[in-house]
N, C-alpha and C. Protein backbone atom coordinates (compact mmCIF):
# COMPACT_ATOMS: atom_id res chain seq x y z
N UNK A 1 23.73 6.80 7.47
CA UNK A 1 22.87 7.77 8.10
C UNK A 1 22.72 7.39 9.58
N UNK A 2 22.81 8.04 10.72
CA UNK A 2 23.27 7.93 11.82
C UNK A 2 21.61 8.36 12.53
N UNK A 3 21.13 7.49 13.23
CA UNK A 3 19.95 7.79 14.16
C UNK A 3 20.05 9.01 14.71
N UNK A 4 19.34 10.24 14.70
CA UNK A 4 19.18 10.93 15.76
C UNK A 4 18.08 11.92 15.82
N UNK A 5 17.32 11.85 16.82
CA UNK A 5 16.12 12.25 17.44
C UNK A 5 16.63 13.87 18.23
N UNK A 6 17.61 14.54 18.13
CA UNK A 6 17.43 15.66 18.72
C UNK A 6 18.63 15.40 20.49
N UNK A 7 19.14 16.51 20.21
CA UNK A 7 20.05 16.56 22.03
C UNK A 7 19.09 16.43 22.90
N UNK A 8 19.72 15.54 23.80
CA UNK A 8 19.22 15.02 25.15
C UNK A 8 17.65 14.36 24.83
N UNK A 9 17.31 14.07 23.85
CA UNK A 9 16.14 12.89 23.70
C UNK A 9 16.65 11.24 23.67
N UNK A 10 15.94 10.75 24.65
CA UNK A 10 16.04 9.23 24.03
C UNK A 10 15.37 8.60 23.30
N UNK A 11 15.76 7.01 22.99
CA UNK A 11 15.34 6.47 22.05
C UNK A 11 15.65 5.17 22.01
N UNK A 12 14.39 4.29 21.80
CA UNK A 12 15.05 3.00 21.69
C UNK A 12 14.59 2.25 20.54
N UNK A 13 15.35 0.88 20.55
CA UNK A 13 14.58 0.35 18.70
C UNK A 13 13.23 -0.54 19.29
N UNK A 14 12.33 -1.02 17.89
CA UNK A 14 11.45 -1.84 18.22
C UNK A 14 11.42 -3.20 17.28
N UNK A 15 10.83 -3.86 17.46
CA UNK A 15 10.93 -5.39 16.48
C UNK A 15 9.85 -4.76 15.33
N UNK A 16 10.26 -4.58 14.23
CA UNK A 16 9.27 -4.53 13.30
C UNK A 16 8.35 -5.74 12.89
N UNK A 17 8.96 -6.89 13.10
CA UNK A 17 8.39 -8.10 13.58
C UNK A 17 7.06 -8.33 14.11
N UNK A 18 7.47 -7.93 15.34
CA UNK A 18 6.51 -7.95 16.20
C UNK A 18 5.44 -6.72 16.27
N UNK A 19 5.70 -5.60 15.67
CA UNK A 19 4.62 -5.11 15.52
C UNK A 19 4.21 -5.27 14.45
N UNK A 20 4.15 -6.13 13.09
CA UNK A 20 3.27 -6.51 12.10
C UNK A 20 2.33 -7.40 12.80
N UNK A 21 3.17 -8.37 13.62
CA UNK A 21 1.82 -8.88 14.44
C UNK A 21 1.12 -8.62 15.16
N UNK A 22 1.37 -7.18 15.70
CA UNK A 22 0.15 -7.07 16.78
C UNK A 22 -0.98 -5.87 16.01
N UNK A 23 -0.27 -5.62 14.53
CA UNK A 23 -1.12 -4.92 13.36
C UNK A 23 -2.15 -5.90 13.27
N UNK A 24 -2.09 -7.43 13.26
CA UNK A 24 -2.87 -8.17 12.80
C UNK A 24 -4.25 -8.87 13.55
N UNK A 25 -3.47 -8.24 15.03
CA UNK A 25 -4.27 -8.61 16.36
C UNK A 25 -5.65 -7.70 16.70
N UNK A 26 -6.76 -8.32 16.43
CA UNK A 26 -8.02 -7.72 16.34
C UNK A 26 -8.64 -7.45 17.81
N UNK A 27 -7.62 -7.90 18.89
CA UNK A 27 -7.72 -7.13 20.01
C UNK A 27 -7.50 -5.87 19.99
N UNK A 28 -6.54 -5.15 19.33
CA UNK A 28 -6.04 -4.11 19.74
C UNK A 28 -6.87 -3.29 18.74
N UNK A 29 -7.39 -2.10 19.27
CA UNK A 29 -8.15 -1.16 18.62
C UNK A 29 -7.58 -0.60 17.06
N UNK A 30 -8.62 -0.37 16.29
CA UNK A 30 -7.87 -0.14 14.80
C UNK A 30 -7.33 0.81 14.50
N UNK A 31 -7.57 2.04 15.09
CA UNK A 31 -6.43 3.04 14.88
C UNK A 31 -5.11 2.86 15.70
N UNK A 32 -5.25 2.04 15.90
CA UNK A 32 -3.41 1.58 16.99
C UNK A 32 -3.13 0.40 16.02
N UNK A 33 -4.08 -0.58 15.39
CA UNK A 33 -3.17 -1.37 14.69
C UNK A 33 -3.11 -0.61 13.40
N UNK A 34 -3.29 0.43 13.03
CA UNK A 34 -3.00 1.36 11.46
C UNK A 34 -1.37 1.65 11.97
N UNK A 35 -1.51 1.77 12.91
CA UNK A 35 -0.09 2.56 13.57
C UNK A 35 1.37 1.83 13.72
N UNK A 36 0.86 0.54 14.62
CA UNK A 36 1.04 -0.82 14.75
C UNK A 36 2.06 -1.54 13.25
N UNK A 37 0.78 -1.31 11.88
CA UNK A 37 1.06 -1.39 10.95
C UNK A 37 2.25 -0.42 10.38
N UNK A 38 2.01 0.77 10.14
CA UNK A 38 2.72 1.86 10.27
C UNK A 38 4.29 1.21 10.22
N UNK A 39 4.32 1.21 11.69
CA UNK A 39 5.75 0.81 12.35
C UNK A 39 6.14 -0.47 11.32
N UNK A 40 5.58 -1.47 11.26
CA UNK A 40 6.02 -2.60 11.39
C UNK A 40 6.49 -2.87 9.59
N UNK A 41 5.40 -2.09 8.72
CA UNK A 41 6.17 -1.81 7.48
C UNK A 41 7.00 -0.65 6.88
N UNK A 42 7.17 -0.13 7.58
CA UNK A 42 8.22 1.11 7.51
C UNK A 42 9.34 0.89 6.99
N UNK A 43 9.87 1.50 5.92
CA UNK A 43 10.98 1.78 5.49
C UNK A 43 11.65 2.62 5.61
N UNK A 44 13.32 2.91 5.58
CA UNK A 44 13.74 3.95 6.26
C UNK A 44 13.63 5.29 6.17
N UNK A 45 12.62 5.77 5.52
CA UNK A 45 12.08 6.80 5.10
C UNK A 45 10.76 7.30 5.87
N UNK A 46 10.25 5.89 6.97
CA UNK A 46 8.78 6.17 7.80
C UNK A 46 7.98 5.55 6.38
N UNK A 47 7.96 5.10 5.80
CA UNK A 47 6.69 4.92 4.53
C UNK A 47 6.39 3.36 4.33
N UNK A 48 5.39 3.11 5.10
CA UNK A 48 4.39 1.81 4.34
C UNK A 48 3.69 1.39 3.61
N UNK A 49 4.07 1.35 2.57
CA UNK A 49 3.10 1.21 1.37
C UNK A 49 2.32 -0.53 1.43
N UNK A 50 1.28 -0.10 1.12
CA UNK A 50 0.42 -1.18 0.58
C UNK A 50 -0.17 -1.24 -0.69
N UNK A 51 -0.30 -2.28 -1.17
CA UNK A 51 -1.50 -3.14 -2.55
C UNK A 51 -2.82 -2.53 -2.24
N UNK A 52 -3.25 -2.17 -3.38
CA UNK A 52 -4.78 -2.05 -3.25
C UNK A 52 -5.64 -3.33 -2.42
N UNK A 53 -6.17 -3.14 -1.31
CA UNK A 53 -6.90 -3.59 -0.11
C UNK A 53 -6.09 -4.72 1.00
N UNK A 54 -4.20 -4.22 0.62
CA UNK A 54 -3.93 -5.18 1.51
C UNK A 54 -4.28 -4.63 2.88
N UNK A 55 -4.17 -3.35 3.16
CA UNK A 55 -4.31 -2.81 4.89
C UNK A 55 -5.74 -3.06 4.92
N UNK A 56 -6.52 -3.06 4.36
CA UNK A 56 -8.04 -4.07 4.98
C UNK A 56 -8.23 -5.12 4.98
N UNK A 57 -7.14 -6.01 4.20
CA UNK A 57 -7.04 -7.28 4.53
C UNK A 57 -6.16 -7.56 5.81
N UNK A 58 -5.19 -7.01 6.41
CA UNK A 58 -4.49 -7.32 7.74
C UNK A 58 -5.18 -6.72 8.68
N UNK A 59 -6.19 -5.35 8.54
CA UNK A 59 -6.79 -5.36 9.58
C UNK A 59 -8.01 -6.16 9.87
N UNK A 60 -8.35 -6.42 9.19
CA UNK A 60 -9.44 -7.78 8.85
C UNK A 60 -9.43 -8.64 9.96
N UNK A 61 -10.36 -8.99 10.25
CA UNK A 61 -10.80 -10.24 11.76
C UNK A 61 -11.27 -11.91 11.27
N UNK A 62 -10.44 -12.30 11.71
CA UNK A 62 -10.83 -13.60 11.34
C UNK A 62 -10.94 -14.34 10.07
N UNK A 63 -10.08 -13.54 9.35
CA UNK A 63 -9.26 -13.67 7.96
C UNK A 63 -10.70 -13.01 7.09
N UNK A 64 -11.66 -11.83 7.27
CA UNK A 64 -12.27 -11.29 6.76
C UNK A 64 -12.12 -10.05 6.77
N UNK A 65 -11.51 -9.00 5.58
CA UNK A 65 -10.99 -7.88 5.40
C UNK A 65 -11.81 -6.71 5.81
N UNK A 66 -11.52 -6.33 5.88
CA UNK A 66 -12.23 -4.88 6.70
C UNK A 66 -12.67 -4.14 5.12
N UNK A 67 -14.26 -3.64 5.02
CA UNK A 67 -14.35 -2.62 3.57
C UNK A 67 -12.62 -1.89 3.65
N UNK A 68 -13.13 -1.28 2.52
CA UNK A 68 -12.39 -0.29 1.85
C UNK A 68 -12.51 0.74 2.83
N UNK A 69 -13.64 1.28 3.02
CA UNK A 69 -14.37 2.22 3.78
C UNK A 69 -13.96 2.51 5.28
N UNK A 70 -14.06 0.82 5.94
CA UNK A 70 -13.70 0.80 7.31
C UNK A 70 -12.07 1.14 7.51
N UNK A 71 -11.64 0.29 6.37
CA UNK A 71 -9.95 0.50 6.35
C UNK A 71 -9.37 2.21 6.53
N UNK A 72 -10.09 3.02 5.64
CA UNK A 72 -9.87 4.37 5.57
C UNK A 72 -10.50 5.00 6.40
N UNK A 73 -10.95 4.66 7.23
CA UNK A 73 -12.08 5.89 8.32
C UNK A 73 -10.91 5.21 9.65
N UNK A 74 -10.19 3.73 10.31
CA UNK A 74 -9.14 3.90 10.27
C UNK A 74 -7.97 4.46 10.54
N UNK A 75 -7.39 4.74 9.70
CA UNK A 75 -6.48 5.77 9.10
C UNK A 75 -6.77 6.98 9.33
N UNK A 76 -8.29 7.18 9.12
CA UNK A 76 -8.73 9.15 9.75
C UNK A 76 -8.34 9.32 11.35
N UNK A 77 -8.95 7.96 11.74
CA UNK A 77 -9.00 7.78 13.47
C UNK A 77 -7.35 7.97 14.20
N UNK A 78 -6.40 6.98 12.94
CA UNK A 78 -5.03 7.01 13.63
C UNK A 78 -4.02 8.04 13.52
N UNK A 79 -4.76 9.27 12.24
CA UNK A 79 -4.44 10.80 11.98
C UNK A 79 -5.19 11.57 12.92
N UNK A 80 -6.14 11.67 13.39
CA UNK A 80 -6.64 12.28 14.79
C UNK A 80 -5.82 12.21 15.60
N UNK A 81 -5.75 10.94 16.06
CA UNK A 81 -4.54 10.94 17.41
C UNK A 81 -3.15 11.17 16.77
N UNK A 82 -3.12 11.58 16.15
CA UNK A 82 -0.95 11.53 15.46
C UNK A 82 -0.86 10.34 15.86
N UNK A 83 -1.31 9.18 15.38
CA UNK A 83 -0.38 7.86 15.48
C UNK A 83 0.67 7.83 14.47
N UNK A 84 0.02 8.33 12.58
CA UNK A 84 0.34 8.42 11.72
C UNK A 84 0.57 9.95 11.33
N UNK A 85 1.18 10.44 10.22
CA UNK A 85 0.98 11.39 9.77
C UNK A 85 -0.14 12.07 9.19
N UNK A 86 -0.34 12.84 8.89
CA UNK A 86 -1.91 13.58 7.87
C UNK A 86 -1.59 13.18 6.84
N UNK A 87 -0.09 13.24 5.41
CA UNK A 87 -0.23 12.43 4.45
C UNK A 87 -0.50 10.98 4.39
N UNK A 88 -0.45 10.48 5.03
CA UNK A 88 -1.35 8.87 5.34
C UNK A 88 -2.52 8.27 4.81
N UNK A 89 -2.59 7.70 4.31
CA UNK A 89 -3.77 6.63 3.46
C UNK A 89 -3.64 5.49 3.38
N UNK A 90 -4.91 4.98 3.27
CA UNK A 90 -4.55 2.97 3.20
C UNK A 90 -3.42 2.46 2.14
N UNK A 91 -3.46 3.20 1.09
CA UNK A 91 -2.11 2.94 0.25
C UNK A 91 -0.43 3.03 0.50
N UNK A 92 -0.55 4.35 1.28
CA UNK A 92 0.86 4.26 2.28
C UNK A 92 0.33 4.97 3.72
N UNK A 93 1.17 4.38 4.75
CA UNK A 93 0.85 4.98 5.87
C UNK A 93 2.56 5.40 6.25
N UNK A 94 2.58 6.49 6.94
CA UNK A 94 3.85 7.61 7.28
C UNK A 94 4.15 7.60 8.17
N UNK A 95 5.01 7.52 8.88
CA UNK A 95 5.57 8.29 10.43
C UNK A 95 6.24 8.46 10.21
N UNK A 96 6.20 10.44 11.27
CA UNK A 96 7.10 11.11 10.69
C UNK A 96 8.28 11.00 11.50
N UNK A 97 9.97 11.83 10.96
CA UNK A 97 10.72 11.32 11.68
C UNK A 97 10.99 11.36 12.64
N UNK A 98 10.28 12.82 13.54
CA UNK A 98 10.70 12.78 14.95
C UNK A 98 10.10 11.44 15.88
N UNK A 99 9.19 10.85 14.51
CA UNK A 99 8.72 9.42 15.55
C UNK A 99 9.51 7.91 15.23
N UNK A 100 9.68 8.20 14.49
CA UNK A 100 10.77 7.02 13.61
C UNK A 100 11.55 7.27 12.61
N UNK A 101 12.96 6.71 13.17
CA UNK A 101 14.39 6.62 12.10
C UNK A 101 14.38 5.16 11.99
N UNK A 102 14.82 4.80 10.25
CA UNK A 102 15.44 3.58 10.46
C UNK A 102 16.78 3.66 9.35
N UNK A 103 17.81 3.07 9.89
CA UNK A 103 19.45 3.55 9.70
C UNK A 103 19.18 2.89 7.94
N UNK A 104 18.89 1.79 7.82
CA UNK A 104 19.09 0.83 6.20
C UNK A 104 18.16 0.53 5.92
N UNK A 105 17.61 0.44 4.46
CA UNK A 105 16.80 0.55 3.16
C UNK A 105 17.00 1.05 2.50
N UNK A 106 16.08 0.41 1.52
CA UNK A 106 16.52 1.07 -0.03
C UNK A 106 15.80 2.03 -0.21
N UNK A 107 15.98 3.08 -0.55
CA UNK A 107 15.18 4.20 -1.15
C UNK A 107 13.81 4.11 -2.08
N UNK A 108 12.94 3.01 -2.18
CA UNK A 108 12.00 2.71 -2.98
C UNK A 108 10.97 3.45 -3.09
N UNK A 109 10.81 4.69 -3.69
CA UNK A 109 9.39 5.64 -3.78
C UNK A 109 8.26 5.09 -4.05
N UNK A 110 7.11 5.10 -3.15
CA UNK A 110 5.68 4.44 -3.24
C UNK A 110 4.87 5.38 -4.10
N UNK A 111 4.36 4.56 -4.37
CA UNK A 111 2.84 5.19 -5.70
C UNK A 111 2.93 6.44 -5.41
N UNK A 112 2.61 6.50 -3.96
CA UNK A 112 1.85 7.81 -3.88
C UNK A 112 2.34 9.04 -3.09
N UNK A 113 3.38 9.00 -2.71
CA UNK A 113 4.38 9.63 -1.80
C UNK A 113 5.77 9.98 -2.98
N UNK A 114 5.29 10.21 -4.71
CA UNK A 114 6.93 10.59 -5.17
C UNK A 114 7.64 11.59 -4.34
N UNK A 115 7.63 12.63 -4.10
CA UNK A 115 8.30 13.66 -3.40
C UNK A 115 9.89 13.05 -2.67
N UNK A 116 10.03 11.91 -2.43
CA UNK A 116 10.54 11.36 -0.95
C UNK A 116 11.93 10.98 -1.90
């Protein structure tokens, strides 16, 4: 499957790496690290799935998890701004493709996203 974003758009790659860590960085405001997150567990499909309360445990400060509550209000904040998609929840978070391609993965359908 061949990257492409549309004629005459560019595009460049990012370290998925490095944005799991700056998901984890309690400097950066929480609807940018939902996003942050987003990116950094993405599969080539845009889909991050998480464990029941792992995305409030990485957004969590000081190795203390964020509620349930805070985790998902969140996620409302990083669907306001289109960081994420509107199907988005602490269980999987989305971006869609005109915001991210990734060429290899396995096709693994999350809980909550069968459709894909």
């Amino acid at each position: 499957m061949a990257i492409h974003f549309g004629t005459g758009r560019s595009w460049g790659g990012i370290s998925q790496h490095e944005y799991r860590r700056m998901a984890q960085d309690s400097r950066h405001q929480l609807a940018y690290r939902v996003h942050f997150a987003a990116l950094g567990w993405a599969d080539f499909q845009g889909h991050a799935s998480f464990g029941p309360g792992k995305l409030a445990a990485l957004l969590g400060k000081e190795k203390q998890p964020l509620s349930d509550q805070s985790a998902t209000n969140a996620v409302i904040r990083a669907k306001r701004l289109d960081l994420v998609s509107p199907r988005s929840g602490a269980a999987c978070l989305v971006i869609p493709p005109h915001l991210f391609q990734k060429r290899k993965g396995a096709p693994v359908p999350c809980r909550i996203h069968q459709d894909r």
